[in-house]
C-alpha atoms as a PDB file:
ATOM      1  CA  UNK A   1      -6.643 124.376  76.512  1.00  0.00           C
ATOM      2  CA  UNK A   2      -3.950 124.121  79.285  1.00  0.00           C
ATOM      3  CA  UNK A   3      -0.330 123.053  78.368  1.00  0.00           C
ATOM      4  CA  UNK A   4      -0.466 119.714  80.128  1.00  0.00           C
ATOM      5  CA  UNK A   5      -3.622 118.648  78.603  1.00  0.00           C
ATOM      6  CA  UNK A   6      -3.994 115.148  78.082  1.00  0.00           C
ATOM      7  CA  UNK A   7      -7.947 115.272  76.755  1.00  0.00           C
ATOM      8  CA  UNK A   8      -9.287 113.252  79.306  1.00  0.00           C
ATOM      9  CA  UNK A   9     -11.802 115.412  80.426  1.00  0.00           C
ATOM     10  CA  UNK A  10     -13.170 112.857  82.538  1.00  0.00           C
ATOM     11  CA  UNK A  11     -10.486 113.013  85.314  1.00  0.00           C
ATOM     12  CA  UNK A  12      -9.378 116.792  84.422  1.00  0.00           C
ATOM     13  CA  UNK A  13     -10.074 118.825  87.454  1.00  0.00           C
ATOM     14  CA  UNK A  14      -9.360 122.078  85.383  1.00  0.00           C
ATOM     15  CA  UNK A  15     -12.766 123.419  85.098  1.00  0.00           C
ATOM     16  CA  UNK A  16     -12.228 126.805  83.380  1.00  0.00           C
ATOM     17  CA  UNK A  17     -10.782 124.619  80.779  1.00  0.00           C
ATOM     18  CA  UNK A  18     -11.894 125.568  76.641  1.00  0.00           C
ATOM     19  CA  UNK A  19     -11.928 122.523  75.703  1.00  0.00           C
ATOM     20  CA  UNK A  20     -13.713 121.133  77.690  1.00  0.00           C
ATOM     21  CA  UNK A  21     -16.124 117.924  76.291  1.00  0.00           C
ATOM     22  CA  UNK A  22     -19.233 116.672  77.759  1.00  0.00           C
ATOM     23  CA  UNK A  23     -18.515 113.336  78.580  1.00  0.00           C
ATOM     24  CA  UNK A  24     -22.258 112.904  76.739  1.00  0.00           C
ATOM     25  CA  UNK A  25     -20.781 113.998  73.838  1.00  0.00           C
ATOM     26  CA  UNK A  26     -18.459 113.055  71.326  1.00  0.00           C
ATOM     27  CA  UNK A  27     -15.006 114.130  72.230  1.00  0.00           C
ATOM     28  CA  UNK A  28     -13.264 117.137  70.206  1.00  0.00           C
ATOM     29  CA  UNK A  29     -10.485 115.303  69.590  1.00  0.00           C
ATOM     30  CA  UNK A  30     -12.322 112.456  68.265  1.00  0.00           C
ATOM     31  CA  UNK A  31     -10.837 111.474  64.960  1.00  0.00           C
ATOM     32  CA  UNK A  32      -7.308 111.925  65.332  1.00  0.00           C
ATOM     33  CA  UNK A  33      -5.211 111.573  62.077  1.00  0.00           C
ATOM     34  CA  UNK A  34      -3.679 108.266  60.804  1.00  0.00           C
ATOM     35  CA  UNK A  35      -0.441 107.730  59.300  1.00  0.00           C
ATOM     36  CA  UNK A  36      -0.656 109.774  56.143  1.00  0.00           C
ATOM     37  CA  UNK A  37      -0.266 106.924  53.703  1.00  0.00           C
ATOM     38  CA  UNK A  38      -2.783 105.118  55.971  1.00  0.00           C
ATOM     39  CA  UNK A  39      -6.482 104.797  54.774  1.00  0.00           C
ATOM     40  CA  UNK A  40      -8.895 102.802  57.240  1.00  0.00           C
ATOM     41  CA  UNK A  41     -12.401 103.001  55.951  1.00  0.00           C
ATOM     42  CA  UNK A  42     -14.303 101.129  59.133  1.00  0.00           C
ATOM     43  CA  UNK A  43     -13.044 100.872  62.369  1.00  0.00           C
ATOM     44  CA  UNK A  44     -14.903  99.239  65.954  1.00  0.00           C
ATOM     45  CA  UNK A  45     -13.505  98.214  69.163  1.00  0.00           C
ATOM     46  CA  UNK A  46     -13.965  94.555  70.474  1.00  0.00           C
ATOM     47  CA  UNK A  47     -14.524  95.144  74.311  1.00  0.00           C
ATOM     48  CA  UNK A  48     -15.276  93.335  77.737  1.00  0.00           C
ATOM     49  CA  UNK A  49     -16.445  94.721  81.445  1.00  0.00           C
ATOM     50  CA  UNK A  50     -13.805  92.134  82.570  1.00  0.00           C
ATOM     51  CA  UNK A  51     -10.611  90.169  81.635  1.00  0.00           C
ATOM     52  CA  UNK A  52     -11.101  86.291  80.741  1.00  0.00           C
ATOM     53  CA  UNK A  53     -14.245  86.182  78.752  1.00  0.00           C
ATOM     54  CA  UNK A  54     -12.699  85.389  75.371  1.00  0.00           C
ATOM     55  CA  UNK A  55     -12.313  88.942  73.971  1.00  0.00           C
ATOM     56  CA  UNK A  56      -8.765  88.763  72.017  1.00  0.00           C
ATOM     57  CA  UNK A  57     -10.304  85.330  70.403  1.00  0.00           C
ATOM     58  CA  UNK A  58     -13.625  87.116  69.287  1.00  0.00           C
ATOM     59  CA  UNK A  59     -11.208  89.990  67.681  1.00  0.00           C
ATOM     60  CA  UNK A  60      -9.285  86.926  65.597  1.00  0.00           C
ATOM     61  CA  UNK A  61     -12.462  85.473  64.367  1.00  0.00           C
ATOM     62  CA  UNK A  62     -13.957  88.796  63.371  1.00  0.00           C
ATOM     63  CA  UNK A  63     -10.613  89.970  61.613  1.00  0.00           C
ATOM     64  CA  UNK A  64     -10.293  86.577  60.238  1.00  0.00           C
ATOM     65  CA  UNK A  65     -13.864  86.198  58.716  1.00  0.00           C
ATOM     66  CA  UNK A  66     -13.848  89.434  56.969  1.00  0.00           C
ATOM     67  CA  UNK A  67     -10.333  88.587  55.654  1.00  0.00           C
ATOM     68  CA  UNK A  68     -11.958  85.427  54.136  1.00  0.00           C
ATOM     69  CA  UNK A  69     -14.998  87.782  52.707  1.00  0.00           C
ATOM     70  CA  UNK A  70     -12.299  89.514  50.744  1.00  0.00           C
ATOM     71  CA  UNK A  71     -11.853  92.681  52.557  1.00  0.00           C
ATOM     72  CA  UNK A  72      -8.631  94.226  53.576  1.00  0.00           C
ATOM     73  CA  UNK A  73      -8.483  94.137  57.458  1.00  0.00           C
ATOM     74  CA  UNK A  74      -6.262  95.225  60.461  1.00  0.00           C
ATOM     75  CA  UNK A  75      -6.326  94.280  63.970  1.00  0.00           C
ATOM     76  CA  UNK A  76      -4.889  97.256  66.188  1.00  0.00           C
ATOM     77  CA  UNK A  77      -4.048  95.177  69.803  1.00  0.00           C
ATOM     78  CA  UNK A  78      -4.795  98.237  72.564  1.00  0.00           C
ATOM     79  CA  UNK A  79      -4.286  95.523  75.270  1.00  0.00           C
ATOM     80  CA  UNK A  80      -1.024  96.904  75.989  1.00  0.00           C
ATOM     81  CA  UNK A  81      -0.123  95.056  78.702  1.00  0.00           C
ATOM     82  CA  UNK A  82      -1.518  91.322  77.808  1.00  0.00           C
ATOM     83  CA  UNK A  83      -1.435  91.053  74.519  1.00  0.00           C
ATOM     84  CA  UNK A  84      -2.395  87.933  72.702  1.00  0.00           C
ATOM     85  CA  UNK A  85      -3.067  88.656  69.349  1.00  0.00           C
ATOM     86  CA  UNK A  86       0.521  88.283  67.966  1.00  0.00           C
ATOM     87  CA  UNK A  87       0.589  84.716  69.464  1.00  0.00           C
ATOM     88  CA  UNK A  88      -3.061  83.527  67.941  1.00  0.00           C
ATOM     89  CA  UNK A  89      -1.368  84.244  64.485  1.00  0.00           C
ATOM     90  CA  UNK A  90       1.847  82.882  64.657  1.00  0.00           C
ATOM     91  CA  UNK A  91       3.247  86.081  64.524  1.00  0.00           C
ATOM     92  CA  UNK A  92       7.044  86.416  65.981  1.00  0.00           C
ATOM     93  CA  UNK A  93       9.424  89.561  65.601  1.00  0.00           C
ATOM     94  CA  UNK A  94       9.482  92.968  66.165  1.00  0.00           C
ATOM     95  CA  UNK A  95       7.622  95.696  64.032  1.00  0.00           C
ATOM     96  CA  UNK A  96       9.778  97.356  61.405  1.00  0.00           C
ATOM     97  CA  UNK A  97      10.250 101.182  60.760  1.00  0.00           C
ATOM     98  CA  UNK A  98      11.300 103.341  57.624  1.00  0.00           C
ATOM     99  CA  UNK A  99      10.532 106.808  56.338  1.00  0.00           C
ATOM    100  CA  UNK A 100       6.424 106.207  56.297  1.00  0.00           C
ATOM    101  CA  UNK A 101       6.275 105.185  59.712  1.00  0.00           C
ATOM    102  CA  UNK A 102       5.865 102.733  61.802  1.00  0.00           C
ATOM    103  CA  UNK A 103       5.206  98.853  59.853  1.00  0.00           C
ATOM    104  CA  UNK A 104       2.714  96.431  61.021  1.00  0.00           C
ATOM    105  CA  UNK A 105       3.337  92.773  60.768  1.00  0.00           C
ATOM    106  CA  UNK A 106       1.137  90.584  58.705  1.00  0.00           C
ATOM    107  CA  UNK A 107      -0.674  87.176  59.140  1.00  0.00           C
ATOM    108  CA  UNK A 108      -0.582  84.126  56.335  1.00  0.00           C
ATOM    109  CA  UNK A 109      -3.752  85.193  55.137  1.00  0.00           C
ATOM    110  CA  UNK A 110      -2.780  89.187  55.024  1.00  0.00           C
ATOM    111  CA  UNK A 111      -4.261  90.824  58.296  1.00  0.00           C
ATOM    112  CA  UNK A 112      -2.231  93.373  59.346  1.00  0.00           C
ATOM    113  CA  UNK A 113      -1.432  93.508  63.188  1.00  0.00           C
ATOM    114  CA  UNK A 114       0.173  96.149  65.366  1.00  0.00           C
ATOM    115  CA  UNK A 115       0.912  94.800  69.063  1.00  0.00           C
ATOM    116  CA  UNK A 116       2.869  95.706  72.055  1.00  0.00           C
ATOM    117  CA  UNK A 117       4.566  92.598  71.703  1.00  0.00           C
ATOM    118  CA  UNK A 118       5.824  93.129  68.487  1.00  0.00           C
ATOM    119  CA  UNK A 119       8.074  96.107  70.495  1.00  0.00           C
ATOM    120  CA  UNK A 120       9.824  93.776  72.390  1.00  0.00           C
ATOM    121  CA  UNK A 121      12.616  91.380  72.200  1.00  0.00           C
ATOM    122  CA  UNK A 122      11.231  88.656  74.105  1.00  0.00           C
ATOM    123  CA  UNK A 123       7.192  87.403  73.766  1.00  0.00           C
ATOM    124  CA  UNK A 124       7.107  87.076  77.760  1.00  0.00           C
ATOM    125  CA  UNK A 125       8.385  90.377  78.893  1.00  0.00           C
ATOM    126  CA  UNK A 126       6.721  92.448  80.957  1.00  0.00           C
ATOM    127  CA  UNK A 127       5.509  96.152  80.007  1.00  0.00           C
ATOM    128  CA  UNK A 128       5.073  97.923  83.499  1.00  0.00           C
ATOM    129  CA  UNK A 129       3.456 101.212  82.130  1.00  0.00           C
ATOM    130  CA  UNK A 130       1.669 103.195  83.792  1.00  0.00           C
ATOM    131  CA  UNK A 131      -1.855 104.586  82.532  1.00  0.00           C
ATOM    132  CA  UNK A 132      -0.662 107.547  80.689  1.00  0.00           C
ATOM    133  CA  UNK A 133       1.543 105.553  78.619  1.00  0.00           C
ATOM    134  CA  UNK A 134      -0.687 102.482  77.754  1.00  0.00           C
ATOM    135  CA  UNK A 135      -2.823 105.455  76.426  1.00  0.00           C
ATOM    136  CA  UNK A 136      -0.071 107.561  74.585  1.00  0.00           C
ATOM    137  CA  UNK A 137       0.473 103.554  73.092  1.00  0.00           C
ATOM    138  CA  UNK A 138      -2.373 103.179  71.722  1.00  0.00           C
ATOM    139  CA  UNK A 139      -2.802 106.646  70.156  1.00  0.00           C
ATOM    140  CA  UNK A 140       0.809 105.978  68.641  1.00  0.00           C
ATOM    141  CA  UNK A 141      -0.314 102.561  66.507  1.00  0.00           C
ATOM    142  CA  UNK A 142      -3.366 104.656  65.319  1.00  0.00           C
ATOM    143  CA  UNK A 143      -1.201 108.009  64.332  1.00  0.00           C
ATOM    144  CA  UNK A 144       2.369 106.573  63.277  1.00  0.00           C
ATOM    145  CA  UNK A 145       1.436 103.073  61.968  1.00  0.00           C
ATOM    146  CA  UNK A 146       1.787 102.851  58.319  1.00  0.00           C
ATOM    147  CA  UNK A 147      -1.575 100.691  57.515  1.00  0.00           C
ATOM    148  CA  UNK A 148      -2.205 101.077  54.218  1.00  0.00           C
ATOM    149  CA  UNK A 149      -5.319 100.573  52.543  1.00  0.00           C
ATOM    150  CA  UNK A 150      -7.613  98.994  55.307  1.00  0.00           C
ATOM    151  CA  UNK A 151     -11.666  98.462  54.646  1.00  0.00           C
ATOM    152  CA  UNK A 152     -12.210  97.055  58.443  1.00  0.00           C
ATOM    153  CA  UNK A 153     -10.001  97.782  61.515  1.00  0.00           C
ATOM    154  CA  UNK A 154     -10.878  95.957  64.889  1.00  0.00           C
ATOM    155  CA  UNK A 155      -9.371  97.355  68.103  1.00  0.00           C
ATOM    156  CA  UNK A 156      -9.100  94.695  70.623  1.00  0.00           C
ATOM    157  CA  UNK A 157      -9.577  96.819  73.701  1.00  0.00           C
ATOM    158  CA  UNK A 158      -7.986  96.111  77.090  1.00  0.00           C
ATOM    159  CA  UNK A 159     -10.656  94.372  79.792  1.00  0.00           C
ATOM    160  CA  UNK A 160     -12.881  97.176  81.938  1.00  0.00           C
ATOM    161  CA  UNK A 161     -13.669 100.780  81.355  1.00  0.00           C
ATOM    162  CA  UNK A 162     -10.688 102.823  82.453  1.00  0.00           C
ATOM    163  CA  UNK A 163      -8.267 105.169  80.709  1.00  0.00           C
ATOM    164  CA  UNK A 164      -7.836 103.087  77.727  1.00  0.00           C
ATOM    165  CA  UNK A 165     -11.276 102.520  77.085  1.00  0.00           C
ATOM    166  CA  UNK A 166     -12.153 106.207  77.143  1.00  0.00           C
ATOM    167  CA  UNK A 167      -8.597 107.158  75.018  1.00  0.00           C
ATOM    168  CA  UNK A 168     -10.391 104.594  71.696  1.00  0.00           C
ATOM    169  CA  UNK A 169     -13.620 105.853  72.522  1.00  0.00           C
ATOM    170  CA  UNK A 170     -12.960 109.397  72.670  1.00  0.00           C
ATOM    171  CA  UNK A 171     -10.184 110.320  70.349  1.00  0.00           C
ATOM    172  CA  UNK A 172     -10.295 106.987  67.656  1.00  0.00           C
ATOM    173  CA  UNK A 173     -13.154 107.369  64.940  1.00  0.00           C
ATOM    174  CA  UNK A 174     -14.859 104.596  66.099  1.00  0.00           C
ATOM    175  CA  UNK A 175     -18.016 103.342  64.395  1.00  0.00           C
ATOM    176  CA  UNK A 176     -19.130 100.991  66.936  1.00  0.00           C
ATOM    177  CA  UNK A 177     -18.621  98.381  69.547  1.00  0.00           C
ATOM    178  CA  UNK A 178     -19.045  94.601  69.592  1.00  0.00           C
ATOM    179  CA  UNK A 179     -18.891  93.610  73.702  1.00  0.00           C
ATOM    180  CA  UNK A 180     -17.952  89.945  74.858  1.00  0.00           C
ATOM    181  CA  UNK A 181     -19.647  88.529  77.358  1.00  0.00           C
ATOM    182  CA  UNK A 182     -19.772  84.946  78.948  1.00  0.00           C
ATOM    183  CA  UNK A 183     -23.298  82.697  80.598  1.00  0.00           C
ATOM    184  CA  UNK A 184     -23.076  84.566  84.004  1.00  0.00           C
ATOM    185  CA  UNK A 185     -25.018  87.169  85.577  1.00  0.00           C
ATOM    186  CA  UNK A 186     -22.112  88.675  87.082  1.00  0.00           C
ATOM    187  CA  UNK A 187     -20.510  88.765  83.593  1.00  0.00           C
ATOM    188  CA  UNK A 188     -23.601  90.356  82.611  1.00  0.00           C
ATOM    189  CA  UNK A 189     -23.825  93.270  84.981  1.00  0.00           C
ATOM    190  CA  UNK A 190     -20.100  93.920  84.302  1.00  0.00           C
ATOM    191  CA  UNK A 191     -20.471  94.118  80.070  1.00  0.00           C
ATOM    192  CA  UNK A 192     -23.743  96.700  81.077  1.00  0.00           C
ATOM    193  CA  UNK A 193     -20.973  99.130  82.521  1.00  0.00           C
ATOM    194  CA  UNK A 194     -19.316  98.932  79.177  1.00  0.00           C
ATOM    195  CA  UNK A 195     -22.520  99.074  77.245  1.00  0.00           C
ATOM    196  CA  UNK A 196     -23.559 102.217  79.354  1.00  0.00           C
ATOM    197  CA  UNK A 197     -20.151 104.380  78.820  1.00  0.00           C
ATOM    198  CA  UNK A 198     -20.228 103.475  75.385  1.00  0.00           C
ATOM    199  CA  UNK A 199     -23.569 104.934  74.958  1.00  0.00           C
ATOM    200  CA  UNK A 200     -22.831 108.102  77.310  1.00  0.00           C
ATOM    201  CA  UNK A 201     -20.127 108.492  74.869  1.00  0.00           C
ATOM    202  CA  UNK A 202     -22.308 107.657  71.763  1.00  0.00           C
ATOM    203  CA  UNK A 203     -20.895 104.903  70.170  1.00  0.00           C
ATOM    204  CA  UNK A 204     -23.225 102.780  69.333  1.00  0.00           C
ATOM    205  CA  UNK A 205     -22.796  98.771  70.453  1.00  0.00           C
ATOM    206  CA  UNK A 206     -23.524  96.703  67.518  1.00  0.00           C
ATOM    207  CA  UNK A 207     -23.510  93.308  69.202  1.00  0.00           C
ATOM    208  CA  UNK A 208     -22.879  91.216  71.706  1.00  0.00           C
ATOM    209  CA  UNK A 209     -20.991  87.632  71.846  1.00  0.00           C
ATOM    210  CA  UNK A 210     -21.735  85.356  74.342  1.00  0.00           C
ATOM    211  CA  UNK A 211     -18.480  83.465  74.315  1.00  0.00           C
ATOM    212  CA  UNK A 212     -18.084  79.856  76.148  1.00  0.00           C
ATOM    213  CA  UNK A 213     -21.899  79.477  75.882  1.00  0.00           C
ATOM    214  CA  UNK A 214     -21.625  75.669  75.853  1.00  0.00           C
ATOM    215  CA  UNK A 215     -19.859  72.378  75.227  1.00  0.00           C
ATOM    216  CA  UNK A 216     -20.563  70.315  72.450  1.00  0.00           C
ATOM    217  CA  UNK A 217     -19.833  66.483  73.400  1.00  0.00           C
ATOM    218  CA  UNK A 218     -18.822  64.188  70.888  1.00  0.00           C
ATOM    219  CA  UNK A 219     -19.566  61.897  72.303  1.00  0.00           C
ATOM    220  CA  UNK A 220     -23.634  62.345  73.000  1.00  0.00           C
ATOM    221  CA  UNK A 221     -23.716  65.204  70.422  1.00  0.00           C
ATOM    222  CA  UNK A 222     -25.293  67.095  73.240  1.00  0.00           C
ATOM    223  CA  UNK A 223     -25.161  70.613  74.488  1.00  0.00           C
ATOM    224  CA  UNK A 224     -23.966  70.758  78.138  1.00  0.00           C
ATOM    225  CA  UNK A 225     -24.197  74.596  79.519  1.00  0.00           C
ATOM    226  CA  UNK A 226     -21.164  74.652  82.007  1.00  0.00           C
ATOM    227  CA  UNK A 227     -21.215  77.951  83.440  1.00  0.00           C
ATOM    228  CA  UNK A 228     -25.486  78.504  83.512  1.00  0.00           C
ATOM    229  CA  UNK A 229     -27.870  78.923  80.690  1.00  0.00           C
ATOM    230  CA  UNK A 230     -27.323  80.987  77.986  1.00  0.00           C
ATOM    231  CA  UNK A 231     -27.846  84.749  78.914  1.00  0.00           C
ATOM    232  CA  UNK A 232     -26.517  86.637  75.548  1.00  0.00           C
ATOM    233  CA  UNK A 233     -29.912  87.065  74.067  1.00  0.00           C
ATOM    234  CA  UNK A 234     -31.697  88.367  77.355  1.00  0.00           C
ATOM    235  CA  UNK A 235     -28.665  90.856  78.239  1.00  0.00           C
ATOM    236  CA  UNK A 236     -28.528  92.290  74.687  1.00  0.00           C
ATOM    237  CA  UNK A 237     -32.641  93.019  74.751  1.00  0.00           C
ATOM    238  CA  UNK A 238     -32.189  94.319  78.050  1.00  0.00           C
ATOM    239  CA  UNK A 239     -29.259  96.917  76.546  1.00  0.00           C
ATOM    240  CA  UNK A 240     -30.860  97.582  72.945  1.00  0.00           C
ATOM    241  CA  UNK A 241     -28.273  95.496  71.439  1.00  0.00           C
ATOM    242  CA  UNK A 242     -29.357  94.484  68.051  1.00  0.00           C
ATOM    243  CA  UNK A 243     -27.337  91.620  67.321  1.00  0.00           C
ATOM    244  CA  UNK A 244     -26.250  88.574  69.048  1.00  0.00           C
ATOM    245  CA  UNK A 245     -23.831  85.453  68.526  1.00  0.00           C
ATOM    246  CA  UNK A 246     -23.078  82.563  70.605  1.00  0.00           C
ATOM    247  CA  UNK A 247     -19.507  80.435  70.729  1.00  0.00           C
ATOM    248  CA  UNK A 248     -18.862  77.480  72.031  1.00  0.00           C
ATOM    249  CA  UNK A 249     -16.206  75.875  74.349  1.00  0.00           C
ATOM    250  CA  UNK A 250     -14.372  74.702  71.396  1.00  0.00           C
ATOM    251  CA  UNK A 251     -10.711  73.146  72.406  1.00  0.00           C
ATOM    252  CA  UNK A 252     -10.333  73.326  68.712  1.00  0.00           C
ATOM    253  CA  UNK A 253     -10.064  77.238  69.040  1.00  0.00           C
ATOM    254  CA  UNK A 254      -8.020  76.617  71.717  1.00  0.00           C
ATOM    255  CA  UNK A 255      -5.202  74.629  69.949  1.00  0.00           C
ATOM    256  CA  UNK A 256      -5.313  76.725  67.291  1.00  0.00           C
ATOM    257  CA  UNK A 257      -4.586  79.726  68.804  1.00  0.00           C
ATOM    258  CA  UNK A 258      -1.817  78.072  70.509  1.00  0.00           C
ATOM    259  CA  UNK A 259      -0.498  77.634  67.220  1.00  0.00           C
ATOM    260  CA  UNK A 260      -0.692  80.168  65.834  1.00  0.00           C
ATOM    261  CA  UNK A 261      -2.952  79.157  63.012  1.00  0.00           C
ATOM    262  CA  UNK A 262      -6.595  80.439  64.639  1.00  0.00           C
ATOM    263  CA  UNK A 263      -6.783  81.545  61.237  1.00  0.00           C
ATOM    264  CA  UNK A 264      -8.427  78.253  60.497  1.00  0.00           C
ATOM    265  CA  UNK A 265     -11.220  77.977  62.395  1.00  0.00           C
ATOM    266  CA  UNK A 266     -13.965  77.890  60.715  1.00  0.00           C
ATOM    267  CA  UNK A 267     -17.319  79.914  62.695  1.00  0.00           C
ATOM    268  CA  UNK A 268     -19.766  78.359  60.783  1.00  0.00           C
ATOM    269  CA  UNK A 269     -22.213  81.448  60.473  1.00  0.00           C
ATOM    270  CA  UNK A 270     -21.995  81.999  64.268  1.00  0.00           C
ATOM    271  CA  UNK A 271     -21.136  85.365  63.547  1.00  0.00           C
ATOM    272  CA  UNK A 272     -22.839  86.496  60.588  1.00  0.00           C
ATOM    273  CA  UNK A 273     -25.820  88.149  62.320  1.00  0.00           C
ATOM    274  CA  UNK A 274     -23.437  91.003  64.074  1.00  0.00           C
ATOM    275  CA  UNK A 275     -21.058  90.978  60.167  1.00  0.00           C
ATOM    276  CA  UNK A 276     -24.098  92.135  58.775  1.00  0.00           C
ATOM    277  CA  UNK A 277     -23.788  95.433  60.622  1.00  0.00           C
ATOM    278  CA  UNK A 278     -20.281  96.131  60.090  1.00  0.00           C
END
């Protein structure tokens, strides 16, 4: 291994180099160390082939329903540079430090949360980083966070398949992936790029959410499919996914999460199917 390796054999064009992964293969470096009084017993990565199809609101209602099961969860926010996670649990302030590490923030209900946005001063700052340090980020909140005792950890990963995607899927011990998609066939092409690095990478995707699915009318108490007919079931056979959930367009979600209290939304079951193979 050179001196400036970065373990992103992917783009290395060292070729001589010992270590060396086939990108088929899990990584060497996969399962790098957490904080040392950190225990996290599960841990998958919430991901999308694009930005906008409701991946940082599947990540809440995940964390949140498996807080309400009883378990001890953490949400680790890898979308460095648009993070919303803070914000969808009324969480202000900036993470806190002391001889264990770094602190996560908590939610009302107990989920511990590490964000980007809990390093700044201001909520609406921008964080112009570059690749290599969005990816040195997100190894930091998984190596130097002080966690605790977590039984499920959910990694909401930055939109697309680029250095950040490979950084959790490479060198995180990740169980699994749960991909976010939305009615559209273009949608749908993009989440099979995910689905295909993840499995070139073997990490298995556990299910698929077709987010924004439809519109519930009070006032008819009809269905109304905005964006197309439902496609999650179809795209999941198509990529061996073995579970499947649907979400509405639910401006209840929405006002929730803007304030703060997402928390309360109740699913209904609409995600038990994929729970059941956390």
């Amino acid at each position: 291994m050179t001196e400036t390796c970065t373990h992103h054999c992917s783009s290395c064009k060292i070729s001589d180099c010992n270590s060396r992964n086939d990108p088929k293969q899990p990584s060497a470096q996969k399962g790098l160390s957490t904080n040392p009084f950190s225990t996290v017993k599960h841990l998958f990565g919430i991901v999308s082939g694009k930005g906008g199809v409701g991946k940082s609101l599947v990540t809440c209602l995940l964390a949140s329903e498996m807080q309400k099961r009883g378990y001890r969860v953490g949400i680790l926010d890898a979308d460095i540079t648009g993070p919303s996670i803070p914000k969808s649990f009324g969480i202000e302030g900036m993470m806190g430090v002391d001889e264990n590490g770094l602190i996560p923030l908590a939610t009302n209900s107990g989920i511990k949360i590490m964000s980007a946005n809990m390093m700044l001063p201001e909520g609406d700052m921008p964080l112009a980083w570059r690749g290599s340090v969005v990816t040195g980020a997100i190894t930091r909140f998984w190596e130097e966070v002080s966690w605790g005792d977590v039984d499920y950890m959910f990694i909401d990963m930055p939109p697309g398949t680029s250095d950040a995607f490979l950084t959790v899927l490479q060198m995180l011990p990740i169980e699994g992936v749960i991909t976010v998609s939305a009615p559209q066939e273009l949608v749908a092409m993009i989440v099979g790029k995910a689905v295909n690095l993840a499995n070139r990478l073997n990490v298995p995707v556990v299910g698929l959410v077709e987010n924004m699915s439809y519109f519930m009318c009070d006032e008819c108490e009809k269905r109304h499919y905005i964006f197309g007919s439902p496609q999650g079931k179809t795209v999941a056979d198509r990529y061996g996914i073995p579970a499947t959930a649907t979400l509405p367009i639910d401006p209840v979600a929405s006002r929730l999460c803007d304030r703060g209290e997402i928390e309360k939304y109740q699913v209904c079951g609409a995600l038990d199917d994929i729970i059941a193979r956390l």
